[in-house]
C-alpha atoms as a PDB file:
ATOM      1  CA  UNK A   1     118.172  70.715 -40.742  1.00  0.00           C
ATOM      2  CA  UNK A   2     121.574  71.469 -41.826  1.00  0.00           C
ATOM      3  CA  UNK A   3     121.892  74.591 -43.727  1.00  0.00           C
ATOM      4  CA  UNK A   4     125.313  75.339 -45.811  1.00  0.00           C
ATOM      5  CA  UNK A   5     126.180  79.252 -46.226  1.00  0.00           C
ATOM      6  CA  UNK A   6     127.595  80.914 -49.236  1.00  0.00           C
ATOM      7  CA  UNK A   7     129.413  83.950 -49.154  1.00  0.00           C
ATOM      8  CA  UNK A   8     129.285  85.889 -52.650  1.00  0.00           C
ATOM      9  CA  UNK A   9     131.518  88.645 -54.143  1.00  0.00           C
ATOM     10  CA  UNK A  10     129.753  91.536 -52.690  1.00  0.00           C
ATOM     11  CA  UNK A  11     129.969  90.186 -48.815  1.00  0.00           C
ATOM     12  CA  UNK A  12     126.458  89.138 -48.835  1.00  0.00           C
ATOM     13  CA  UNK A  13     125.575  85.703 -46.609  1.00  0.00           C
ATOM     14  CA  UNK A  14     122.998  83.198 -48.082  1.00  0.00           C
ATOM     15  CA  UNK A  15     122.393  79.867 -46.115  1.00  0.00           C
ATOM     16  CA  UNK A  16     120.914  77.356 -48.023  1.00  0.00           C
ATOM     17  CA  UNK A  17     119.523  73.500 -47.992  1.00  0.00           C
ATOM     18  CA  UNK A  18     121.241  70.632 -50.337  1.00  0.00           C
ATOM     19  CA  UNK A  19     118.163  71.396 -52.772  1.00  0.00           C
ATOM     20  CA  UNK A  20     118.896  74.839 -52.679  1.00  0.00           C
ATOM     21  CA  UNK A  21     116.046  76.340 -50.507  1.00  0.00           C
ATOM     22  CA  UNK A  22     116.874  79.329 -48.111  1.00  0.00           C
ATOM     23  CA  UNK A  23     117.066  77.934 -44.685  1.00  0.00           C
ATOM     24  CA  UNK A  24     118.354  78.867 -41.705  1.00  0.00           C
ATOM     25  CA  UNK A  25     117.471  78.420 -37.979  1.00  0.00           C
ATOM     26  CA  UNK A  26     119.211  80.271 -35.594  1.00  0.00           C
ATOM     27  CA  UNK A  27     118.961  83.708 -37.764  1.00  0.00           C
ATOM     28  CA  UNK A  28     118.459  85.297 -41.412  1.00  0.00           C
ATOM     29  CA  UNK A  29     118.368  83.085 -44.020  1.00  0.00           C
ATOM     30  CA  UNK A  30     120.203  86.253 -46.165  1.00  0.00           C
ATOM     31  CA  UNK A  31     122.430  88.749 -44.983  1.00  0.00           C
ATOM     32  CA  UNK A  32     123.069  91.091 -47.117  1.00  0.00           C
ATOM     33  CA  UNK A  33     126.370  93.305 -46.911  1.00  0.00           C
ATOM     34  CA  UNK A  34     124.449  96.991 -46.877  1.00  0.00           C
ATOM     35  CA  UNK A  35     122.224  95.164 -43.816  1.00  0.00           C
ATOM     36  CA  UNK A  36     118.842  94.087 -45.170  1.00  0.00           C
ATOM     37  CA  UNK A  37     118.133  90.252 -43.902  1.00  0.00           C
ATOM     38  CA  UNK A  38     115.277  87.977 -45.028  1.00  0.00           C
ATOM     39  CA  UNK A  39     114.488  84.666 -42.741  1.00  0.00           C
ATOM     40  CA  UNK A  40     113.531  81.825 -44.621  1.00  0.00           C
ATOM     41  CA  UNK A  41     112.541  78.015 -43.126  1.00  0.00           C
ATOM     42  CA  UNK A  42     112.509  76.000 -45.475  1.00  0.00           C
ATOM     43  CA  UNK A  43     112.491  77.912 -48.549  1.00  0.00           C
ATOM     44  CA  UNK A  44     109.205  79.901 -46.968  1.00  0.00           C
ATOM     45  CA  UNK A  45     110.011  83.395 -46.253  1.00  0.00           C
ATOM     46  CA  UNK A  46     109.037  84.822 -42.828  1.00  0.00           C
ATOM     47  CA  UNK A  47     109.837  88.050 -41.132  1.00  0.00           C
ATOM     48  CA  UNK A  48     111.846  88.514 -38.272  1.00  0.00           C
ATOM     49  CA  UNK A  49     108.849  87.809 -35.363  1.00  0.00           C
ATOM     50  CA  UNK A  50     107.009  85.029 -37.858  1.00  0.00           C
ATOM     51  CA  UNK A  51     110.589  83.453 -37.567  1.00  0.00           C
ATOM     52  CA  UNK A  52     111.314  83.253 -34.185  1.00  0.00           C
ATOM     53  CA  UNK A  53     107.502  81.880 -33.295  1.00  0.00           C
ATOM     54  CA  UNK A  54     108.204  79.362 -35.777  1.00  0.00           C
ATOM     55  CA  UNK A  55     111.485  78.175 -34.068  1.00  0.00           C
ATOM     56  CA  UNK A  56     109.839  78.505 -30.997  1.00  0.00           C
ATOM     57  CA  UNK A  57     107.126  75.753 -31.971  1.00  0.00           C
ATOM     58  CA  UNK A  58     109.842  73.581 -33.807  1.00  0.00           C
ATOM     59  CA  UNK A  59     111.746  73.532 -31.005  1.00  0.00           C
ATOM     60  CA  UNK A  60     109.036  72.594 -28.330  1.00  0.00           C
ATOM     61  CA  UNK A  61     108.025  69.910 -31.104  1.00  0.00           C
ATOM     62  CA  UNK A  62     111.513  68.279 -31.166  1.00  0.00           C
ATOM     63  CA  UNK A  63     111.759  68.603 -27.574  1.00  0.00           C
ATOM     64  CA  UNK A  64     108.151  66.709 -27.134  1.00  0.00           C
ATOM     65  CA  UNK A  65     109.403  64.057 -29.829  1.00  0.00           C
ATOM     66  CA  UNK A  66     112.876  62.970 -27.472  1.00  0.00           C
ATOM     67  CA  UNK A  67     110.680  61.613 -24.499  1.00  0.00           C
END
């Protein structure tokens, strides 16, 4: 999924879907500028290990789904 990221007035980074979940794959979902970052899929918050078990599995799925 395609995530679009926002920067705001304070330097904080916020990736979000078209409907306006949190989302973001390849990191935080939220960066913000003093250094606390919150991963989100989907709008569901994980933290940092959750996340990268998650992409883990979504990424073996898509690979399974090619062949």
């Amino acid at each position: 999924m395609e995530s679009k990221i926002t920067i705001n007035e304070y330097g904080d980074k916020i990736w979000t879907l078209p409907d306006g979940k949190y989302h973001r794959e390849d990191g935080p979902a939220m960066e913000y500028n003093y250094g606390y970052k919150i991963w989100f899929l989907e709008g569901i918050e994980y933290t940092e290990q959750e996340h990268k078990y998650e992409m883990r599995t979504i990424k073996l799925e898509r690979l399974l789904n090619e062949k």
